[in-house]
N, C-alpha and C. Protein backbone atom coordinates (compact mmCIF):
# COMPACT_ATOMS: atom_id res chain seq x y z
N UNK A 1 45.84 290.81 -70.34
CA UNK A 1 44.51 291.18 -69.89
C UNK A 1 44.50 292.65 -69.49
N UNK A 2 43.54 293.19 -69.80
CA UNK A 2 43.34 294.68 -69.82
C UNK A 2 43.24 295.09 -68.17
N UNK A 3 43.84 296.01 -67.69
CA UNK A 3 43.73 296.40 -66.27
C UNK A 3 43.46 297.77 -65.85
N UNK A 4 42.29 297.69 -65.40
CA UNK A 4 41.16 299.12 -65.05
C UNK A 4 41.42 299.75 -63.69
N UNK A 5 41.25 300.05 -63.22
CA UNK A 5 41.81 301.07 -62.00
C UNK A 5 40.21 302.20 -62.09
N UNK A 6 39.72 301.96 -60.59
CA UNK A 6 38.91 303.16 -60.29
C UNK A 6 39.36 303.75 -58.99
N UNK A 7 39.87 304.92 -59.19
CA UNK A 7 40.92 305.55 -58.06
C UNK A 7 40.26 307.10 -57.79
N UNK A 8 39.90 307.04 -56.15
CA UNK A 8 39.44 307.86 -55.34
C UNK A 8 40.08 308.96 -54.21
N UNK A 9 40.30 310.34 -54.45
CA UNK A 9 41.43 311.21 -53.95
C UNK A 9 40.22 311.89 -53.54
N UNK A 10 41.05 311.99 -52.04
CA UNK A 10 40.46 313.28 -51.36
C UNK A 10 41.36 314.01 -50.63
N UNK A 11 41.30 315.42 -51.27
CA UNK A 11 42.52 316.35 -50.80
C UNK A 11 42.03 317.13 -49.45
N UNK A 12 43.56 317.57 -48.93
CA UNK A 12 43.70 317.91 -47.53
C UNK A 12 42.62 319.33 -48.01
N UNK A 13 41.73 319.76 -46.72
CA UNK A 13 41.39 320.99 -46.74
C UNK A 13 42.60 322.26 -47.49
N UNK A 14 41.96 323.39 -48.08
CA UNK A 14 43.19 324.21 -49.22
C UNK A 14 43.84 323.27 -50.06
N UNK A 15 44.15 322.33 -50.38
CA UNK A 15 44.68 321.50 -51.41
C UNK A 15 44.43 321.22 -52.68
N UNK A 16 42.75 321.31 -52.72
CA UNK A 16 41.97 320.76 -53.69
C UNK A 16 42.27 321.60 -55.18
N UNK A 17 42.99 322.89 -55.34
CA UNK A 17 42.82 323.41 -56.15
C UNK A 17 44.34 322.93 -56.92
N UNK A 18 45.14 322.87 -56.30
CA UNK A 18 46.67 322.09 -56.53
C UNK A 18 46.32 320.93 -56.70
N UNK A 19 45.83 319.76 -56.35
CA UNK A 19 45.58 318.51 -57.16
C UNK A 19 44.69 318.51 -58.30
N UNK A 20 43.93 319.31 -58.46
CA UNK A 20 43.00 319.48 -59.83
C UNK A 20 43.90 319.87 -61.04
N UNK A 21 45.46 320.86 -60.61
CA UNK A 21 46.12 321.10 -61.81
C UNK A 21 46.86 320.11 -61.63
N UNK A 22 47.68 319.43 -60.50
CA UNK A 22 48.49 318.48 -60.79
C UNK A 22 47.89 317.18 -61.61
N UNK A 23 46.60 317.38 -62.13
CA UNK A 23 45.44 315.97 -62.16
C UNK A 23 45.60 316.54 -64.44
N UNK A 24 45.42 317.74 -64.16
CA UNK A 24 45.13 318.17 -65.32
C UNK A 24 46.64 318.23 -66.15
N UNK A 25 47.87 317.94 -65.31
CA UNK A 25 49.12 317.98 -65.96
C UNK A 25 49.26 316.34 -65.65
N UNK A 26 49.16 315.75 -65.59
CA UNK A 26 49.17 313.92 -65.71
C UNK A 26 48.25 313.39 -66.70
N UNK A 27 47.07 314.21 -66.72
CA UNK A 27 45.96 313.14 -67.75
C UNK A 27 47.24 313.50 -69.41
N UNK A 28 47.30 314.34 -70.15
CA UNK A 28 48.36 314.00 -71.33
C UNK A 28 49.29 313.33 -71.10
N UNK A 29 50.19 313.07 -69.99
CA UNK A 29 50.79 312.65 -70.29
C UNK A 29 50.69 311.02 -70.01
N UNK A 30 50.01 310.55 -69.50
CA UNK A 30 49.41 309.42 -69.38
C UNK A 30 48.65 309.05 -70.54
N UNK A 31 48.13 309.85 -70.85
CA UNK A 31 47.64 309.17 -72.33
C UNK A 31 48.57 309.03 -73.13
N UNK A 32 49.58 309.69 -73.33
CA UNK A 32 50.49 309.88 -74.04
C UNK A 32 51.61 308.26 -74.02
N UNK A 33 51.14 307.10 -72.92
CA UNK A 33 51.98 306.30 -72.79
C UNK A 33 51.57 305.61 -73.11
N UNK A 34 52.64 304.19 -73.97
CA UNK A 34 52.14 303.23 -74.87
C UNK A 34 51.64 302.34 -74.14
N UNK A 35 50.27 301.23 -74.38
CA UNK A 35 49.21 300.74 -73.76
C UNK A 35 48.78 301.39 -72.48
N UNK A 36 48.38 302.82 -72.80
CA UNK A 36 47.66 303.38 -71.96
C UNK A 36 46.23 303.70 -72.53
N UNK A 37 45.26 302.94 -72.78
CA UNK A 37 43.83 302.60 -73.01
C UNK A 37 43.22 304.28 -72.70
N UNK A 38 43.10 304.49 -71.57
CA UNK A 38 42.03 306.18 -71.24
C UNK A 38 42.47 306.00 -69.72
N UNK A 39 42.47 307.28 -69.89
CA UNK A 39 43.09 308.22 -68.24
C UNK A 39 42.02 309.38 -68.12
N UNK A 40 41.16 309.24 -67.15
CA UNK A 40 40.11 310.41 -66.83
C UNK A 40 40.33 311.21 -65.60
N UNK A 41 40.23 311.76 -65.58
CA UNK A 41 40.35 312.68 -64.02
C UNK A 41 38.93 313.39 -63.92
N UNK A 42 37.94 313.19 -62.87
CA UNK A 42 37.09 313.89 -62.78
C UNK A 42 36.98 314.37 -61.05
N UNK A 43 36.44 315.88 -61.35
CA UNK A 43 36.28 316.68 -59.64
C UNK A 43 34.49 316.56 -59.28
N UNK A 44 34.57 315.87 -58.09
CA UNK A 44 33.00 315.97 -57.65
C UNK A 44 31.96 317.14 -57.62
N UNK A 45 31.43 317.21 -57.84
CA UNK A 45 30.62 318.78 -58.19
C UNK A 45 30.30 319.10 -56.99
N UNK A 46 29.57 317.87 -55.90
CA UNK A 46 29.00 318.82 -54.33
C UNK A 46 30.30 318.66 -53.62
N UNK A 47 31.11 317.76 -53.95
CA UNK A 47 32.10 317.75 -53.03
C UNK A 47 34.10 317.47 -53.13
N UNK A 48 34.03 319.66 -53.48
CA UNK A 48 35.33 319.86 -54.47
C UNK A 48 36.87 319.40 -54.18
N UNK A 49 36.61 318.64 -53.26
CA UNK A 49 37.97 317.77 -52.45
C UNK A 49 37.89 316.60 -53.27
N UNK A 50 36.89 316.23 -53.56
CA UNK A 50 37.10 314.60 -54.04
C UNK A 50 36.65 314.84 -55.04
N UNK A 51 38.16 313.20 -55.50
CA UNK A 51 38.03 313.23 -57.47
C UNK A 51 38.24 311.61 -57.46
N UNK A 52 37.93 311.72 -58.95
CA UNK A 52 37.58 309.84 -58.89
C UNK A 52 38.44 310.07 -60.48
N UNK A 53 39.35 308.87 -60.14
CA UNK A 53 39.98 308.82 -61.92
C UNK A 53 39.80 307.31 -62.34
N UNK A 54 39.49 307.32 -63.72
CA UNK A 54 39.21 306.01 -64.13
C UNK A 54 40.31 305.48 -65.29
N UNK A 55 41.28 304.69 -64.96
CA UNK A 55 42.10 304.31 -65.76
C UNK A 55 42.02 303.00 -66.53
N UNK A 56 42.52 302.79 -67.91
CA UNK A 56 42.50 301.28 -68.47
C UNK A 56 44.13 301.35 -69.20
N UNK A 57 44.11 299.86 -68.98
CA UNK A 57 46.15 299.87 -69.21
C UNK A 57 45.52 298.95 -70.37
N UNK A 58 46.32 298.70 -71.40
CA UNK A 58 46.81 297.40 -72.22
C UNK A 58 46.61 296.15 -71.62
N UNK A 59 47.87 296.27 -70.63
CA UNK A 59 48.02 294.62 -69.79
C UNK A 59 49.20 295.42 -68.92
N UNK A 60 49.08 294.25 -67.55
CA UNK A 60 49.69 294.48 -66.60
C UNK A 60 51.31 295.11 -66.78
N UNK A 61 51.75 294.73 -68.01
CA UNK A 61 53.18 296.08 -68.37
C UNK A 61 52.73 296.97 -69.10
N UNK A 62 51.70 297.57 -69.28
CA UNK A 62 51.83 298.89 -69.55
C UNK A 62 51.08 299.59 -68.07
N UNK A 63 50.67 299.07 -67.13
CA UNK A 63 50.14 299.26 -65.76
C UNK A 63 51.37 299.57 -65.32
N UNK A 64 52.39 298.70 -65.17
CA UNK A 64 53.52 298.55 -64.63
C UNK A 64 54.53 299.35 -65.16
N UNK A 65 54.41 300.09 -66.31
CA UNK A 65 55.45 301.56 -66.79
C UNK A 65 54.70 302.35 -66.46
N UNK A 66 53.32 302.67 -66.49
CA UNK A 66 52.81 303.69 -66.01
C UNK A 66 53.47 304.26 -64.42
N UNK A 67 53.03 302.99 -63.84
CA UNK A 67 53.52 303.29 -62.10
C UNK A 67 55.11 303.71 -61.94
N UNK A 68 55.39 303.11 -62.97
CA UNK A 68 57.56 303.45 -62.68
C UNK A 68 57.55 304.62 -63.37
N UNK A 69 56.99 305.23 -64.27
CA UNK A 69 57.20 306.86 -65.09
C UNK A 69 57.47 307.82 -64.02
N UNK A 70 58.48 308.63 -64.89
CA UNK A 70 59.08 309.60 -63.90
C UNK A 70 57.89 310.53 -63.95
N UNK A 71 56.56 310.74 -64.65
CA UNK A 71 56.02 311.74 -64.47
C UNK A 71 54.84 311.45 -63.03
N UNK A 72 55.05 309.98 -63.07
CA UNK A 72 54.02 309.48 -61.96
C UNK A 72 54.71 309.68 -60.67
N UNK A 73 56.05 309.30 -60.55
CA UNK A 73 56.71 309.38 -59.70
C UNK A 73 56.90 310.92 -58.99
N UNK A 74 56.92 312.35 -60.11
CA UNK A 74 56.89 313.53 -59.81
C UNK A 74 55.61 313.96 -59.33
N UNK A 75 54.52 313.86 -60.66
CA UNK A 75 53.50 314.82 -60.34
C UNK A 75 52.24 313.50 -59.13
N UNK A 76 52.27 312.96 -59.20
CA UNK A 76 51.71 311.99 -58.31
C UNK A 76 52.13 311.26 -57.04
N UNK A 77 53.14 310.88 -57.09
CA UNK A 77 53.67 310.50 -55.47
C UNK A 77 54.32 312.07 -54.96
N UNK A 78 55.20 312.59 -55.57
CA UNK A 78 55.82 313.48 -55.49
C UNK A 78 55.34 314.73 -54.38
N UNK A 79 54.27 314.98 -55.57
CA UNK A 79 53.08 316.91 -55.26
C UNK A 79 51.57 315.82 -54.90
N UNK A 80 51.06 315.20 -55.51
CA UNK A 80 49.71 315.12 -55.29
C UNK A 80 49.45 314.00 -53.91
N UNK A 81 49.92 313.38 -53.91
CA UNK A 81 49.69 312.50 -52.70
C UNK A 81 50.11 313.13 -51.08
N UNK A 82 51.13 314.16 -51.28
CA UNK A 82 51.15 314.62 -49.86
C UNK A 82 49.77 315.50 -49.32
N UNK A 83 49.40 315.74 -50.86
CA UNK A 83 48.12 316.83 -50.45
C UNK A 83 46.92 316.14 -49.80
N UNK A 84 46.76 314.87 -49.88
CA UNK A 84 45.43 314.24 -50.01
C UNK A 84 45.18 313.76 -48.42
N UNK A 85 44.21 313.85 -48.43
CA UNK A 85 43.67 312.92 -46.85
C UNK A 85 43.55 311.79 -47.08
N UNK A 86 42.94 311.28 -48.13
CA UNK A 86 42.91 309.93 -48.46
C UNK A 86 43.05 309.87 -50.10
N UNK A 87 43.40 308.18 -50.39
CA UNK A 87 43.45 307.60 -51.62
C UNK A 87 43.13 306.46 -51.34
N UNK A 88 42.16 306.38 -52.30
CA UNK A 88 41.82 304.41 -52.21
C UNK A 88 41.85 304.07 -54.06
N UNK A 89 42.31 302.68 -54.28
CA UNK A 89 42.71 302.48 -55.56
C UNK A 89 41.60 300.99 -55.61
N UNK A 90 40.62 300.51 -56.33
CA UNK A 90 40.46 299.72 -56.64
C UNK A 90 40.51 298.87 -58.13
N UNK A 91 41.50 298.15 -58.11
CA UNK A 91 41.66 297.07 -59.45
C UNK A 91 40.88 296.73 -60.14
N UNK A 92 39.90 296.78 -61.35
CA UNK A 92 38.98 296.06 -61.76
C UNK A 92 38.96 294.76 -62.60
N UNK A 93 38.69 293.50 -63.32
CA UNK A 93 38.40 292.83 -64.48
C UNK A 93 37.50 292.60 -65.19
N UNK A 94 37.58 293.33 -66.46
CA UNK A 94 36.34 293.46 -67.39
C UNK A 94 35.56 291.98 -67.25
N UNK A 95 34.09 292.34 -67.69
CA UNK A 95 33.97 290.84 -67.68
C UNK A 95 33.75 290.46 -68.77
N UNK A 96 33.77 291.67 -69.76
CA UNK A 96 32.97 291.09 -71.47
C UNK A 96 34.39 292.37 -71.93
């Protein structure tokens, strides 16, 4: 079953410009991984701290290599998550 992810970052005050490239060096290579469906990264226009990314996996193992990739592990837990004030991740299931 296909697994969607709508995931909400909001970076520390000064941060925002370092997670927009760390955002823009993950979307290839995330696409780049097998049953990786679409990886979006988008920056809020009124409000340049917060970004919303919309992901779709294959099925729960290609969700599950995504999260173990060393590039997730670098450019995402690594650099981008210390920057952020918050992250909220919600799971989705298509319904059609």
């Amino acid at each position: 079953m296909t697994v969607v992810l709508a995931v909400t970052w909001v970076a520390r005050e000064g941060e925002s410009d370092a997670v927009a490239e760390l955002l823009r060096r993950m979307a290839p290579l995330s696409r780049a991984e097998p049953g990786c469906l679409q990886y979006d990264a988008h920056r809020d226009r009124d409000e340049p701290n917060t970004f919303f990314l919309f992901e779709r996996y294959a099925d729960q193992e290609a969700f599950d290599a995504h999260s173990a990739s060393e590039h997730f592990r670098e450019l995402v837990l690594g650099e981008a998550v210390p920057r952020l004030a918050s992250r909220q991740r919600t799971v989705l299931t298509p319904l059609v």
